[in-house]
N, C-alpha and C. Protein backbone atom coordinates (compact mmCIF):
# COMPACT_ATOMS: atom_id res chain seq x y z
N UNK A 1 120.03 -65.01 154.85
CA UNK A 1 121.40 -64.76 154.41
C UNK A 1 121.81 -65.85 153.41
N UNK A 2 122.32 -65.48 152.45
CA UNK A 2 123.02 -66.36 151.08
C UNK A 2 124.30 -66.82 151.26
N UNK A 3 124.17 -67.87 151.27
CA UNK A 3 125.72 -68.57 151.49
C UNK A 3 125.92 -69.09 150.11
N UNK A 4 127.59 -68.98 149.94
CA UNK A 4 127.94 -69.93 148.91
C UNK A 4 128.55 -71.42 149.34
N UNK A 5 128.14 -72.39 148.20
CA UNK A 5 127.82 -73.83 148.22
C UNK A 5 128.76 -74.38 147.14
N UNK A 6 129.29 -75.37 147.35
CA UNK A 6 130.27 -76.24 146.24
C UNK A 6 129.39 -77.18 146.72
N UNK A 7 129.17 -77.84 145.78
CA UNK A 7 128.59 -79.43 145.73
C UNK A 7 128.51 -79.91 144.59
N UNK A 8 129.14 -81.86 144.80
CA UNK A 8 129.66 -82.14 143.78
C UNK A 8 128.89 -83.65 144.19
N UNK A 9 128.63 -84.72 143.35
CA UNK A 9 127.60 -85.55 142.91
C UNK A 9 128.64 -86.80 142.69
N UNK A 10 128.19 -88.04 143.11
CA UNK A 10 128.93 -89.27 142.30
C UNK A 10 127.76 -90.05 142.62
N UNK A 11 127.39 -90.52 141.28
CA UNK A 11 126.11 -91.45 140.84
C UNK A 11 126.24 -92.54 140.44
N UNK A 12 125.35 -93.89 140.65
CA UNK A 12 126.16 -94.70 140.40
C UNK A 12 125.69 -95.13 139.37
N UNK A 13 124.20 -94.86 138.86
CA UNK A 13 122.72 -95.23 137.47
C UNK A 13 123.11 -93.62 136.59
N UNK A 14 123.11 -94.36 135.56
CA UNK A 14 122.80 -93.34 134.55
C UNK A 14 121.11 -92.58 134.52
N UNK A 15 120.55 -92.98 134.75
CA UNK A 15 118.97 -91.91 135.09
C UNK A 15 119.03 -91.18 136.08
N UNK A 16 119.70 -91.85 137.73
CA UNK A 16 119.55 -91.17 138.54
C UNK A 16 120.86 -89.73 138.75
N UNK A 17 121.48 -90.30 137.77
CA UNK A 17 122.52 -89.20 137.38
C UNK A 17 121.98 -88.30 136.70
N UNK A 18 121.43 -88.52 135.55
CA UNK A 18 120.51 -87.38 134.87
C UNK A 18 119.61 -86.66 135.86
N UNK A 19 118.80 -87.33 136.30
CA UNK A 19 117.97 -86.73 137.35
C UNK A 19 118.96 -85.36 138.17
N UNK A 20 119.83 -86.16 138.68
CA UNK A 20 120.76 -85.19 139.82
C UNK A 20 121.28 -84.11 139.28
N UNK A 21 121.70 -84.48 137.79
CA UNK A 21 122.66 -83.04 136.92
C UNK A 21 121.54 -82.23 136.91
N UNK A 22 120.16 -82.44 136.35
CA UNK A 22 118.86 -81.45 136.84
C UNK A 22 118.95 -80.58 137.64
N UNK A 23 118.62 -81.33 138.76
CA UNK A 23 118.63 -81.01 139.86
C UNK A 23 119.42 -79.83 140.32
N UNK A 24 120.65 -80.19 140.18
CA UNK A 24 121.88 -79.23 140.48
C UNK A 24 121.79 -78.01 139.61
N UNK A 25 121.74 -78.12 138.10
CA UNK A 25 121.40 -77.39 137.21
C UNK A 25 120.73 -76.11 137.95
N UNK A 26 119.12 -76.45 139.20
CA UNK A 26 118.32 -75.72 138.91
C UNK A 26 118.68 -74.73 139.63
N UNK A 27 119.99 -75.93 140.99
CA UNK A 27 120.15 -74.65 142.10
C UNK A 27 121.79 -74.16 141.74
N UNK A 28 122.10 -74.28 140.71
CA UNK A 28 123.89 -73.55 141.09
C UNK A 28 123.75 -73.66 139.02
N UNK A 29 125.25 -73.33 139.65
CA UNK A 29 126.52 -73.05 138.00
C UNK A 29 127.23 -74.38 137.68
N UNK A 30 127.17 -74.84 136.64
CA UNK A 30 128.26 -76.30 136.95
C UNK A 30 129.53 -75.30 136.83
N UNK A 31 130.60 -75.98 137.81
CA UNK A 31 132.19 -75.81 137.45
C UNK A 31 132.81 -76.63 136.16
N UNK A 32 132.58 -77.89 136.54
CA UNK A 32 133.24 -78.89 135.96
C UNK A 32 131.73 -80.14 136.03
N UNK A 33 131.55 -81.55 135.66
CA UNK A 33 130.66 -82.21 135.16
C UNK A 33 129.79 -82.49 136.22
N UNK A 34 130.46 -82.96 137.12
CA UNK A 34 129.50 -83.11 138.64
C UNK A 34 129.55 -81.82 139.62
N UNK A 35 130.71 -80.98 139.25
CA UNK A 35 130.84 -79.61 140.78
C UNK A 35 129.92 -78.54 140.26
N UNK A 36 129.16 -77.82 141.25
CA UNK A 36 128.48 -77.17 140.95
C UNK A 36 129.00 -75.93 142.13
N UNK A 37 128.29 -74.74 142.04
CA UNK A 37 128.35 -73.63 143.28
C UNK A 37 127.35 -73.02 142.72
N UNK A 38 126.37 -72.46 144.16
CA UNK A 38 125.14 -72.32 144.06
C UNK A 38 125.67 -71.24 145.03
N UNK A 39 124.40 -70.07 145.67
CA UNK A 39 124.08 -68.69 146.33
C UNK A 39 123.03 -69.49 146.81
N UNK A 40 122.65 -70.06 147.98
CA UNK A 40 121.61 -70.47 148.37
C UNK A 40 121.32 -69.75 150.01
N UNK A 41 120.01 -69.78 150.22
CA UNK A 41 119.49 -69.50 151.43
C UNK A 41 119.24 -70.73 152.11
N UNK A 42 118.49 -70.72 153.34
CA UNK A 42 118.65 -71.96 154.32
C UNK A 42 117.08 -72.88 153.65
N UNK A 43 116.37 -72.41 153.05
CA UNK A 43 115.34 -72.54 152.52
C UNK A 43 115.62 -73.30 150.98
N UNK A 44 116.29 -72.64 150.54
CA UNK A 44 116.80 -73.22 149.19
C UNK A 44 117.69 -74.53 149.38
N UNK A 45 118.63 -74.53 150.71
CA UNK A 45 119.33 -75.50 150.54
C UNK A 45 118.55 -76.61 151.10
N UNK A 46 117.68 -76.25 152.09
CA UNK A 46 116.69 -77.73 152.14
C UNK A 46 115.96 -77.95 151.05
N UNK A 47 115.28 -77.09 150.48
CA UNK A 47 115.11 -77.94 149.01
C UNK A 47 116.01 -78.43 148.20
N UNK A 48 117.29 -77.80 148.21
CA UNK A 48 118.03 -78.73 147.05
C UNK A 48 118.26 -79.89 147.45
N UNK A 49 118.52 -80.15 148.99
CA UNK A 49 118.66 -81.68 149.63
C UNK A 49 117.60 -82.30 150.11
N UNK A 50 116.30 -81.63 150.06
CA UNK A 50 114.60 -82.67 149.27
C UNK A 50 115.00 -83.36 148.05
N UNK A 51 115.09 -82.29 146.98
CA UNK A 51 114.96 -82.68 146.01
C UNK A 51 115.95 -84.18 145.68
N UNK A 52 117.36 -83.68 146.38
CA UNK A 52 118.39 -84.62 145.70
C UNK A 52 117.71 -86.24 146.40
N UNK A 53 117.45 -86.16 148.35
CA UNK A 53 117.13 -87.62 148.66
C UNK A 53 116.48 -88.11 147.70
N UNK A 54 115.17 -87.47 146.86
CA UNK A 54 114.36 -88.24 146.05
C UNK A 54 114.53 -88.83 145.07
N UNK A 55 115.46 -88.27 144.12
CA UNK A 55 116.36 -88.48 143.20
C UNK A 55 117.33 -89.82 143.11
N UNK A 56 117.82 -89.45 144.06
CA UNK A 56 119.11 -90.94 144.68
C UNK A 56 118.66 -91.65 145.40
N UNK A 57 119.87 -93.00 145.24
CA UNK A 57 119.47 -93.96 145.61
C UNK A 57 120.63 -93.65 146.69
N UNK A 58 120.23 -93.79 148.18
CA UNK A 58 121.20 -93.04 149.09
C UNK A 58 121.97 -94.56 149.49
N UNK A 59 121.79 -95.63 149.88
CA UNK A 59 123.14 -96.50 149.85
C UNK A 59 123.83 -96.58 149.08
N UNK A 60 123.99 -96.15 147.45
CA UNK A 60 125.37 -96.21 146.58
C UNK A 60 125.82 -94.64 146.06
N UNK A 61 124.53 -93.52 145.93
CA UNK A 61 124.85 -92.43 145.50
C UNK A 61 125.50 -91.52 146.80
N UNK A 62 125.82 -90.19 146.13
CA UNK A 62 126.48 -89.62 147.34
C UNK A 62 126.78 -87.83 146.88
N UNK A 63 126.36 -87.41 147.19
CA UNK A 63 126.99 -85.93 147.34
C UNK A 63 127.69 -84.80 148.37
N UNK A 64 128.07 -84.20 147.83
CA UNK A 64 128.78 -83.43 149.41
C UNK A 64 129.09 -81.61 149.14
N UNK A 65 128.26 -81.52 150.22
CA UNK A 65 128.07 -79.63 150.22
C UNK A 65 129.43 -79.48 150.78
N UNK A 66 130.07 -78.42 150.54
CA UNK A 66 131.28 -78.20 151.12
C UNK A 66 130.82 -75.97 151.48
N UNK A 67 130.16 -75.57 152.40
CA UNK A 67 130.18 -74.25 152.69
C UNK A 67 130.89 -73.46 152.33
N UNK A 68 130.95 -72.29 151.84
CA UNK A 68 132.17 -71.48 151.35
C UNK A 68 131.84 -70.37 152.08
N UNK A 69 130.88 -70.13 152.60
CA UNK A 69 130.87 -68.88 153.48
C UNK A 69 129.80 -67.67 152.68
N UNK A 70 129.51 -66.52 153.32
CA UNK A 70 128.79 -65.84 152.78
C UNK A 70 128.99 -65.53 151.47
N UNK A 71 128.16 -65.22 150.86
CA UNK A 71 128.44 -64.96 149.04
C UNK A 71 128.55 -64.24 149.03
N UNK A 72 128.46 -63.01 149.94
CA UNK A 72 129.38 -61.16 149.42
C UNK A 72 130.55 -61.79 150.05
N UNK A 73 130.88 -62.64 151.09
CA UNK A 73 132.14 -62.44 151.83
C UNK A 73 133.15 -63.46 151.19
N UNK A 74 134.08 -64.00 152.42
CA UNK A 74 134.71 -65.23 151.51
C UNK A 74 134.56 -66.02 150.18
N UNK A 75 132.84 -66.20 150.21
CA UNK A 75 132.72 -67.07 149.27
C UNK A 75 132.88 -66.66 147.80
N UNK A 76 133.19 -65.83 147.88
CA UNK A 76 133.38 -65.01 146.73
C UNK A 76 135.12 -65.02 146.01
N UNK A 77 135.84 -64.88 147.14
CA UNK A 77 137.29 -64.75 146.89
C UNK A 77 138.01 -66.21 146.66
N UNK A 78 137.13 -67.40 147.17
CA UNK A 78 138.09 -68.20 147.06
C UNK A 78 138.10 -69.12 146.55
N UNK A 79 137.50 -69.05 144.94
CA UNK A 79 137.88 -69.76 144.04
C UNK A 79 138.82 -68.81 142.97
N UNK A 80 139.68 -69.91 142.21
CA UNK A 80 141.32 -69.65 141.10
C UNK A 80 140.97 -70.80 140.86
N UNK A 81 140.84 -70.22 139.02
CA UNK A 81 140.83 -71.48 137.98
C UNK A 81 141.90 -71.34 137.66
N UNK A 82 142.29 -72.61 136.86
CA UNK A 82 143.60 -72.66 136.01
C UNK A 82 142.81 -73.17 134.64
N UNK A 83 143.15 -72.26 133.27
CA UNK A 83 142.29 -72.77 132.39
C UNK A 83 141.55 -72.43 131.91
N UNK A 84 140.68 -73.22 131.29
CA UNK A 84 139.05 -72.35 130.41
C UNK A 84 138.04 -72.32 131.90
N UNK A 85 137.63 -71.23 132.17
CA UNK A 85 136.87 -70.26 133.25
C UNK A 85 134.93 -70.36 132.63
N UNK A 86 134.64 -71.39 133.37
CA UNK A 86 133.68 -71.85 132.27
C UNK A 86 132.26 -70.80 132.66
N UNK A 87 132.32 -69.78 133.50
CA UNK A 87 131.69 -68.71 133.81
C UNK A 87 131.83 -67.47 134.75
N UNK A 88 131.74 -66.42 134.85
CA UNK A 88 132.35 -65.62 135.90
C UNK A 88 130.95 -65.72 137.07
N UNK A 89 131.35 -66.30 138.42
CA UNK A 89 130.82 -66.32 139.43
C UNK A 89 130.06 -65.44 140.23
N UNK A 90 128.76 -65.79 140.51
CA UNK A 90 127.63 -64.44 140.83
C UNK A 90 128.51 -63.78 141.96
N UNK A 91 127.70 -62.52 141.64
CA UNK A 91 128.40 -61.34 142.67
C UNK A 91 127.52 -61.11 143.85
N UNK A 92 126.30 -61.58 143.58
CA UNK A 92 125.16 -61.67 144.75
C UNK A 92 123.81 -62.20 144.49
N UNK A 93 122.83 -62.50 145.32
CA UNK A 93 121.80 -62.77 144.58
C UNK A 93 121.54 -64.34 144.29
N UNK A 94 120.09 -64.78 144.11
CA UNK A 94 119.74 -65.81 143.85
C UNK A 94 121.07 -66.26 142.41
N UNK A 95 120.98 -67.89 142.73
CA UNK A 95 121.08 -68.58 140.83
C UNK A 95 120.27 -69.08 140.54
N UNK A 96 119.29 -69.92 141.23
CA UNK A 96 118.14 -70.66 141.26
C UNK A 96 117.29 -70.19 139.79
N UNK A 97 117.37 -71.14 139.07
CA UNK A 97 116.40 -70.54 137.85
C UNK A 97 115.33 -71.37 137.59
């Protein structure tokens, strides 16, 4: 089952920041510079949080999944931009590219 994911990044190295915007890149949509939302499975999201420990340096870096609920269900309804809408949000289905 595909859940939707907000997760958002604060880095404290400029490489390991690059590294992480990657990273995020591969599994979600950016919102804004660090927020991302991803359609992930339970499989996908342990890889995205493989990938990220390796990446960061975990005593100063930091990220945080925030669940939004299934991606046909809630997770779907409860984002409202105010503003430039910097993509319209999957309707189902992997993002992982």
């Amino acid at each position: 089952m595909r859940r939707r994911f907000l997760f958002a990044y604060d880095i404290r190295d400029e490489r390991r920041l690059r590294a992480v915007h990657q990273i995020a890149k591969a599994y979600g949509e950016p919102l804004q510079y660090s927020v991302f939302v991803g359609d992930l499975d339970r499989g996908e999201r342990l890889g995205l949080e493989a990938d990220l420990r390796d990446a960061m340096n975990l005593t100063v870096d930091s990220v945080v999944f925030v669940d939004l609920g299934e991606a046909t269900g809630r997770g779907s309804d409860c984002f409202e931009f105010l503003g430039h809408r910097p993509f319209d949000l999957p309707q189902s289905g992997a993002v992982i590219v």
